[in-house]
N, C-alpha and C. Protein backbone atom coordinates (compact mmCIF):
# COMPACT_ATOMS: atom_id res chain seq x y z
N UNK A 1 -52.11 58.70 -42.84
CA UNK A 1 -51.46 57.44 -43.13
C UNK A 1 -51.16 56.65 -41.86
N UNK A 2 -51.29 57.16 -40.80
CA UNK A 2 -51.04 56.65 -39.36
C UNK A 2 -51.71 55.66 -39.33
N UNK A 3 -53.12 55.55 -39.55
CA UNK A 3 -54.14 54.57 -39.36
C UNK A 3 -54.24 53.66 -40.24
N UNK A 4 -53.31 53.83 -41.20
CA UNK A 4 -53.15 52.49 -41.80
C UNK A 4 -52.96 50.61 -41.24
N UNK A 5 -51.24 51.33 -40.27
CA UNK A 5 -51.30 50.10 -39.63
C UNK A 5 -52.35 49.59 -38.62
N UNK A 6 -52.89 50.71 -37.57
CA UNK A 6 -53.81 50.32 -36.46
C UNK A 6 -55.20 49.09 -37.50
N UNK A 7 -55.59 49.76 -38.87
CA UNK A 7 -56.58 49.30 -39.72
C UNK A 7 -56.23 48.16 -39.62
N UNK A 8 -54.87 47.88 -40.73
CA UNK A 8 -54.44 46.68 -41.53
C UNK A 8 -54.44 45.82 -39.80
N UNK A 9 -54.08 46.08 -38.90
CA UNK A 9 -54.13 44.70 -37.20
C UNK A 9 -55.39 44.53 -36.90
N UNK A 10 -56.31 45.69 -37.13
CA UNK A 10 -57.58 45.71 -36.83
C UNK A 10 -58.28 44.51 -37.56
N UNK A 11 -58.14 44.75 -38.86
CA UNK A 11 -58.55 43.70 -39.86
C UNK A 11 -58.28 42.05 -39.72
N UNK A 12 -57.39 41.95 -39.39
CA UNK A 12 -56.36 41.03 -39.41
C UNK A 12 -57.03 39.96 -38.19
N UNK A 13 -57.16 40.74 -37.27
CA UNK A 13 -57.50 39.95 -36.16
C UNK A 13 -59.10 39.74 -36.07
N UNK A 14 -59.77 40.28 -37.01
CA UNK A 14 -61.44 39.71 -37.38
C UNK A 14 -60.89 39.00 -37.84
N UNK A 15 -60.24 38.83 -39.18
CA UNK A 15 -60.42 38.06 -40.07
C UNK A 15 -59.81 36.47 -39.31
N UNK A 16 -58.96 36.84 -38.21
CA UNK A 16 -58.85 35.15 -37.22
C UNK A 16 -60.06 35.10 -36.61
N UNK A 17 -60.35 36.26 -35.96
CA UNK A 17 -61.31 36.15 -34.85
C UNK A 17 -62.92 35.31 -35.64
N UNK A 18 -62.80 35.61 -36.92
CA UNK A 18 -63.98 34.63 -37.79
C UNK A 18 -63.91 33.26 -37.90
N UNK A 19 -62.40 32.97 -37.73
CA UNK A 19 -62.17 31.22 -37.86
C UNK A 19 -63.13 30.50 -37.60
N UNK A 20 -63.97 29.46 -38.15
CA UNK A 20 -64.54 28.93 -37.16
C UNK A 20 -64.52 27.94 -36.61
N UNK A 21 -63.20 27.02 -36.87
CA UNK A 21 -62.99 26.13 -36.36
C UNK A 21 -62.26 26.45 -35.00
N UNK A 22 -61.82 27.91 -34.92
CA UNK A 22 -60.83 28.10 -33.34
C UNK A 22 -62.18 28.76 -32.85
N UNK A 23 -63.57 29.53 -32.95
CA UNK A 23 -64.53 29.39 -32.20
C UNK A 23 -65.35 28.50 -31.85
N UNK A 24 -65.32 27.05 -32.74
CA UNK A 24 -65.38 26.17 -32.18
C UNK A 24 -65.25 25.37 -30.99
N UNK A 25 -63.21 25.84 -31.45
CA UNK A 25 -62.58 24.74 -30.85
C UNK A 25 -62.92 25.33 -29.03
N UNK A 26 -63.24 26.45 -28.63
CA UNK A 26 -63.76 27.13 -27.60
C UNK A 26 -64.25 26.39 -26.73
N UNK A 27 -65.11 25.65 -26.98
CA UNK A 27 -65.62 24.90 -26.18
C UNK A 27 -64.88 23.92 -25.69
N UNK A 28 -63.92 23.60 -26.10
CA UNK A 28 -62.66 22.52 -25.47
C UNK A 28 -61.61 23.27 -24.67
N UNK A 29 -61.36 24.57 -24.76
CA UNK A 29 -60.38 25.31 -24.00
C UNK A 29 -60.30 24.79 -22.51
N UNK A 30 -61.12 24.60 -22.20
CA UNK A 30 -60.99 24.61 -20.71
C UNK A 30 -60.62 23.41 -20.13
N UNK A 31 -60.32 22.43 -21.13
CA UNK A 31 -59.56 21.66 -20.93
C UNK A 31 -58.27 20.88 -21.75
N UNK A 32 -58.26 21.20 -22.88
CA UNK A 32 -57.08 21.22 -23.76
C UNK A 32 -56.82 23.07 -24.34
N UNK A 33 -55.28 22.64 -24.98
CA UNK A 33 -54.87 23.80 -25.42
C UNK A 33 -54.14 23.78 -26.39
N UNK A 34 -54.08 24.38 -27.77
CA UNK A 34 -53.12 23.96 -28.84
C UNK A 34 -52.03 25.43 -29.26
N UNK A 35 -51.95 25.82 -27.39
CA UNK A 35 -50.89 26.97 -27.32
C UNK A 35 -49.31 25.51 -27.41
N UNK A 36 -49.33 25.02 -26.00
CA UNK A 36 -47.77 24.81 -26.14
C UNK A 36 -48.56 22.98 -25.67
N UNK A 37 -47.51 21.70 -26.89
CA UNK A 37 -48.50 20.64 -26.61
C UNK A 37 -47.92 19.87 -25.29
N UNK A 38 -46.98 20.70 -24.13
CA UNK A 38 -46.93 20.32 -23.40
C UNK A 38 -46.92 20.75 -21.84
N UNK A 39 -48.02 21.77 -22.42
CA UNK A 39 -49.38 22.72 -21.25
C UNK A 39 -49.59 21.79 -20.18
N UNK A 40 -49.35 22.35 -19.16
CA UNK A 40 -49.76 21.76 -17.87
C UNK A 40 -50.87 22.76 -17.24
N UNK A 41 -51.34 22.03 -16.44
CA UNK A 41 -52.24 22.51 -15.32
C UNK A 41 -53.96 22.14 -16.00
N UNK A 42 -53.91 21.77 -16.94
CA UNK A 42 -55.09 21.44 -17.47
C UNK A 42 -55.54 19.77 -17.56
N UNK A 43 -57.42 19.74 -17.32
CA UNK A 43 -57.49 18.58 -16.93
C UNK A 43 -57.43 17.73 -18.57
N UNK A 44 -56.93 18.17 -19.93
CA UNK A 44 -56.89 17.08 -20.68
C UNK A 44 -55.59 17.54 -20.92
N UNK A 45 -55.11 16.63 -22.13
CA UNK A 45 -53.34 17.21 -22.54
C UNK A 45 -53.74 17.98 -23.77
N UNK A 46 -52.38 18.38 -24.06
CA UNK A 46 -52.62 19.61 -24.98
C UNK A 46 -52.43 19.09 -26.62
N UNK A 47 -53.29 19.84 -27.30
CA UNK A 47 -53.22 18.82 -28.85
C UNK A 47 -52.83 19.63 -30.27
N UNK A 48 -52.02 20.56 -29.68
CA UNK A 48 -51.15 20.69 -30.64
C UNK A 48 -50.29 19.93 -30.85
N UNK A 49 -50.32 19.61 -32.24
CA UNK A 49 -49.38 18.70 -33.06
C UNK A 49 -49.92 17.02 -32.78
N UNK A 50 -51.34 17.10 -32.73
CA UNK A 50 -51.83 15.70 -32.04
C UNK A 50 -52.00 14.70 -33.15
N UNK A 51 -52.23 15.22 -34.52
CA UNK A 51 -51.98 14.46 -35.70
C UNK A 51 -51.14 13.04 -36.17
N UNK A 52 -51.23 11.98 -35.78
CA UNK A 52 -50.59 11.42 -36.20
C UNK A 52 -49.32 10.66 -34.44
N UNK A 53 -49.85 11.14 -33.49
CA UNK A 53 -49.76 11.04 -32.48
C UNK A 53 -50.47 9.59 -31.90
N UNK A 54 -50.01 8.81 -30.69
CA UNK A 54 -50.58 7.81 -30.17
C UNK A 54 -51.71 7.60 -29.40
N UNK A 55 -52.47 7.64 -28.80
CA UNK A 55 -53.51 8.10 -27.92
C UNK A 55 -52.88 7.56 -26.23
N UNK A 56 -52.73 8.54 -25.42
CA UNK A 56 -52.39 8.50 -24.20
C UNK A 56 -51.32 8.48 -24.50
N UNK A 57 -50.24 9.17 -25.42
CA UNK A 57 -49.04 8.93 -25.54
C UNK A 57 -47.90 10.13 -24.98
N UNK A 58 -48.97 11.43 -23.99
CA UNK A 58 -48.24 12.42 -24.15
C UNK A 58 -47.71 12.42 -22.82
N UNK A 59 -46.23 12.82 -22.39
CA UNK A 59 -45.92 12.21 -20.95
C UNK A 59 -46.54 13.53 -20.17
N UNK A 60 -45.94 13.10 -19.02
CA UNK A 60 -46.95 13.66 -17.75
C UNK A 60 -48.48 14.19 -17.47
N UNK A 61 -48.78 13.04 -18.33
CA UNK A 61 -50.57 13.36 -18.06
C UNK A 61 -51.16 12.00 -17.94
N UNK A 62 -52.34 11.94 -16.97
CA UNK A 62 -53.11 10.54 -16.75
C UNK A 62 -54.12 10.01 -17.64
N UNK A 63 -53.67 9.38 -18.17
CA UNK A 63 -55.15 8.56 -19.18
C UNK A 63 -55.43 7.66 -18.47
N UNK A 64 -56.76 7.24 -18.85
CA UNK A 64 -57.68 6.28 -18.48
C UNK A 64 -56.71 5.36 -19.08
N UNK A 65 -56.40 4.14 -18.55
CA UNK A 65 -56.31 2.97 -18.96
C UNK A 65 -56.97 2.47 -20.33
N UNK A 66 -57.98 2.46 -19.92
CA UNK A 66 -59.07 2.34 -21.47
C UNK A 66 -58.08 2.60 -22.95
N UNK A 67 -58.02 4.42 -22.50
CA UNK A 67 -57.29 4.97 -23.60
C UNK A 67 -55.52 4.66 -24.02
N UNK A 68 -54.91 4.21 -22.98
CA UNK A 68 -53.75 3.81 -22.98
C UNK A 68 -53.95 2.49 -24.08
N UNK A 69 -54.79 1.80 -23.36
CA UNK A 69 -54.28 0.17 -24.20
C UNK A 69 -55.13 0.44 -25.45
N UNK A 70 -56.20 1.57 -25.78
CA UNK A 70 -56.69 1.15 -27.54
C UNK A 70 -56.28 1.17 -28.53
N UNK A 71 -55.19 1.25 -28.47
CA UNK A 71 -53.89 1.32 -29.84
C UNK A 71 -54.18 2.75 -30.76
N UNK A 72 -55.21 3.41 -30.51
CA UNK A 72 -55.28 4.57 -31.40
C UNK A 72 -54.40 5.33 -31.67
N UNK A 73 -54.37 5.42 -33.02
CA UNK A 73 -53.39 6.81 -33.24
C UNK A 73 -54.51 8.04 -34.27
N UNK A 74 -54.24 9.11 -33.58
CA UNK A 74 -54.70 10.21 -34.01
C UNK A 74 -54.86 10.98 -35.50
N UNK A 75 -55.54 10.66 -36.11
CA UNK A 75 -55.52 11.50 -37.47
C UNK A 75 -56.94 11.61 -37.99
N UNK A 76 -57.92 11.84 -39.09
CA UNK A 76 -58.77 12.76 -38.82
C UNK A 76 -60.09 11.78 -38.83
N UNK A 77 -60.11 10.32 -39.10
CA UNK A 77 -60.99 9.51 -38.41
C UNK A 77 -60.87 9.07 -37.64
N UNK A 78 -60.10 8.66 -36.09
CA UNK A 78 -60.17 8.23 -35.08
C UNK A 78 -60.52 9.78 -34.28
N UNK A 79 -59.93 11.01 -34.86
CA UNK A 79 -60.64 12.24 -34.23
C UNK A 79 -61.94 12.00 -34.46
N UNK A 80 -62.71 12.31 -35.48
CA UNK A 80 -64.03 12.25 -35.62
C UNK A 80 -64.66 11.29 -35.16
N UNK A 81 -64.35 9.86 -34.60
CA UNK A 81 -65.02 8.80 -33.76
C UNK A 81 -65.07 9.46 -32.84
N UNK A 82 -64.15 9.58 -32.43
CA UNK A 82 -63.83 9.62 -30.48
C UNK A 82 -64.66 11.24 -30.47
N UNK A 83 -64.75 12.28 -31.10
CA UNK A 83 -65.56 13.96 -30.98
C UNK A 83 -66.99 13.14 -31.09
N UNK A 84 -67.67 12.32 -32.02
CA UNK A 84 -68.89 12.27 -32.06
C UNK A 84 -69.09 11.43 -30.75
N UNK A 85 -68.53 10.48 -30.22
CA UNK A 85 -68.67 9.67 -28.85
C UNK A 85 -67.65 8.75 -28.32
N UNK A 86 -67.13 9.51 -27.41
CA UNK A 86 -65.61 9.72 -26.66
C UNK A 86 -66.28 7.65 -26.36
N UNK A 87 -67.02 7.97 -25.40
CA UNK A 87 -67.06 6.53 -24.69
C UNK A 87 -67.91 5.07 -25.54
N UNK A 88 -68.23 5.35 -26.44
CA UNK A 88 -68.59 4.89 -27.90
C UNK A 88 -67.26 3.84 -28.08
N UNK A 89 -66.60 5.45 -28.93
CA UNK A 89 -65.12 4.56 -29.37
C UNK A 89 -64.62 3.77 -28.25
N UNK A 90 -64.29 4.72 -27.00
CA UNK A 90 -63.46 3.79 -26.08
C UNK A 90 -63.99 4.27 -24.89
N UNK A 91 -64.56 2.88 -24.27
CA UNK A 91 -65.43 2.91 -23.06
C UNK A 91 -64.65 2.99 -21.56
N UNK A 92 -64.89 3.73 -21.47
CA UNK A 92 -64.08 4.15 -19.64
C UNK A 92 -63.52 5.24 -19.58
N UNK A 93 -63.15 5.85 -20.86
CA UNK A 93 -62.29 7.03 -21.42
C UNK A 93 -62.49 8.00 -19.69
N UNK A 94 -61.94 8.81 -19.89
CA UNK A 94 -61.91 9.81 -18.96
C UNK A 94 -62.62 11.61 -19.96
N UNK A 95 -62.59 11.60 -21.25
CA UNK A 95 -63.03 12.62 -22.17
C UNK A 95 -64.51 12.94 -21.31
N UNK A 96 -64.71 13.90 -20.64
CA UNK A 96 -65.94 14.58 -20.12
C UNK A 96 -66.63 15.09 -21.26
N UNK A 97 -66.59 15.12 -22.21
CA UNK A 97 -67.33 15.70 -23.16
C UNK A 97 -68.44 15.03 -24.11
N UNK A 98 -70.03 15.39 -24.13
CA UNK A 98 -70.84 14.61 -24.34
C UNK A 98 -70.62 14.55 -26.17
N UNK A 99 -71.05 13.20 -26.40
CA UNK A 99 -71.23 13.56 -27.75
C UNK A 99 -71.13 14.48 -28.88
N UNK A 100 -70.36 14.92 -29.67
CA UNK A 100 -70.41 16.05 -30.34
C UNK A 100 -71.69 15.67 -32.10
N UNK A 101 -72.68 15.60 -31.66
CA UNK A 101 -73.58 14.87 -33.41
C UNK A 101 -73.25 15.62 -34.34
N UNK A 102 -72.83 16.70 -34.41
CA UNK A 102 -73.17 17.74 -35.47
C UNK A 102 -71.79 17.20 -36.22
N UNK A 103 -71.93 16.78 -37.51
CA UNK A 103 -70.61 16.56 -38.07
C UNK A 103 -69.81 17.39 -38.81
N UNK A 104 -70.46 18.88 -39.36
CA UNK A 104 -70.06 19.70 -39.73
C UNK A 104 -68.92 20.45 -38.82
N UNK A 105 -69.66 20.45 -37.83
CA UNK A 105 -68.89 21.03 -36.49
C UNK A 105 -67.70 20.29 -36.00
N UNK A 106 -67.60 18.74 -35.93
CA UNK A 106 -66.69 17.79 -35.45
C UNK A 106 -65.70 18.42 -36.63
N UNK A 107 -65.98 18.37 -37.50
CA UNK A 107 -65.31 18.57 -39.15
C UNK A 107 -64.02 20.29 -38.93
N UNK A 108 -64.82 20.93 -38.10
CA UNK A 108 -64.46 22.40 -38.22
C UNK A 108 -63.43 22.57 -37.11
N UNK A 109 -63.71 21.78 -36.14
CA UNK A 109 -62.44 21.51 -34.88
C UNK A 109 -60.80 20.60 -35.66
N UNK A 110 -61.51 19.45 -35.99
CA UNK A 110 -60.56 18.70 -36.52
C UNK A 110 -59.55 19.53 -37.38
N UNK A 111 -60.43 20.48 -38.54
CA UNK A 111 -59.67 20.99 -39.68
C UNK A 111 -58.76 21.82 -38.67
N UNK A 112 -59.45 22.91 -37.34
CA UNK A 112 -58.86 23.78 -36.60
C UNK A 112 -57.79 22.76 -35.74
N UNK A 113 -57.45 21.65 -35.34
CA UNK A 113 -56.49 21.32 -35.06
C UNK A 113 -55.44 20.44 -35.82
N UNK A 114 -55.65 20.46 -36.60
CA UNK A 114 -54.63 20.50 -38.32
C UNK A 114 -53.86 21.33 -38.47
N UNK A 115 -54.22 22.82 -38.27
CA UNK A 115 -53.80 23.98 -38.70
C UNK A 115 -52.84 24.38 -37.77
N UNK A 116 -52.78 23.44 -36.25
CA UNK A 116 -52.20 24.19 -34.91
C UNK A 116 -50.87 22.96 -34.91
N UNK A 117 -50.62 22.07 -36.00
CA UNK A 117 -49.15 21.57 -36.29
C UNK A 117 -49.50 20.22 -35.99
């Protein structure tokens, strides 16, 4: 009966480790984080709880100008503009990240940062 619990954590943590919107979201780690949404040391800000949020609105971090004045606020179509083409939506952006086309995928981040508050 010992190995019950080691099982039931074992399990538990595939069954996150399958997410696929947080193996997705992987590819953004290295510059956002939806541990704490006011993570420092990283070159984007952090987007937990970014829902419904202003764009360039989070203090002590530098936005592009661009992104300061586009009035955006965050919820799950101005996400999906700006993931399929950061400098599209808003030109000058500072977002290093090329195009995301795949919309299934844009779809699977978004839902995964829904879930992070």
């Amino acid at each position: 009966m010992r190995w019950l619990l080691p099982l039931a954590l074992l399990a538990a943590g595939a069954a996150r480790a399958q997410d696929p919107g947080e193996r997705d979201f992987q590819r953004c780690i290295s510059c956002h984080s939806v541990a704490d949404p006011l993570e420092e040391g990283l070159p984007g800000p952090g987007l937990r709880g970014v829902f419904g949020r202003r764009a360039a609105s989070q203090q002590g971090f530098a936005y592009s100008e661009p992104l300061r004045r586009s009035g955006l606020v965050w919820d799950r179509t101005t996400l999906d503009r700006f993931l399929a083409d950061p400098e599209a939506l808003v030109p000058g952006t500072l977002m290093g990240l090329p195009p995301l086309r795949d919309a299934a995928l844009r779809q699977r981040i978004i839902d995964y940062l829904a879930r992070q508050g």
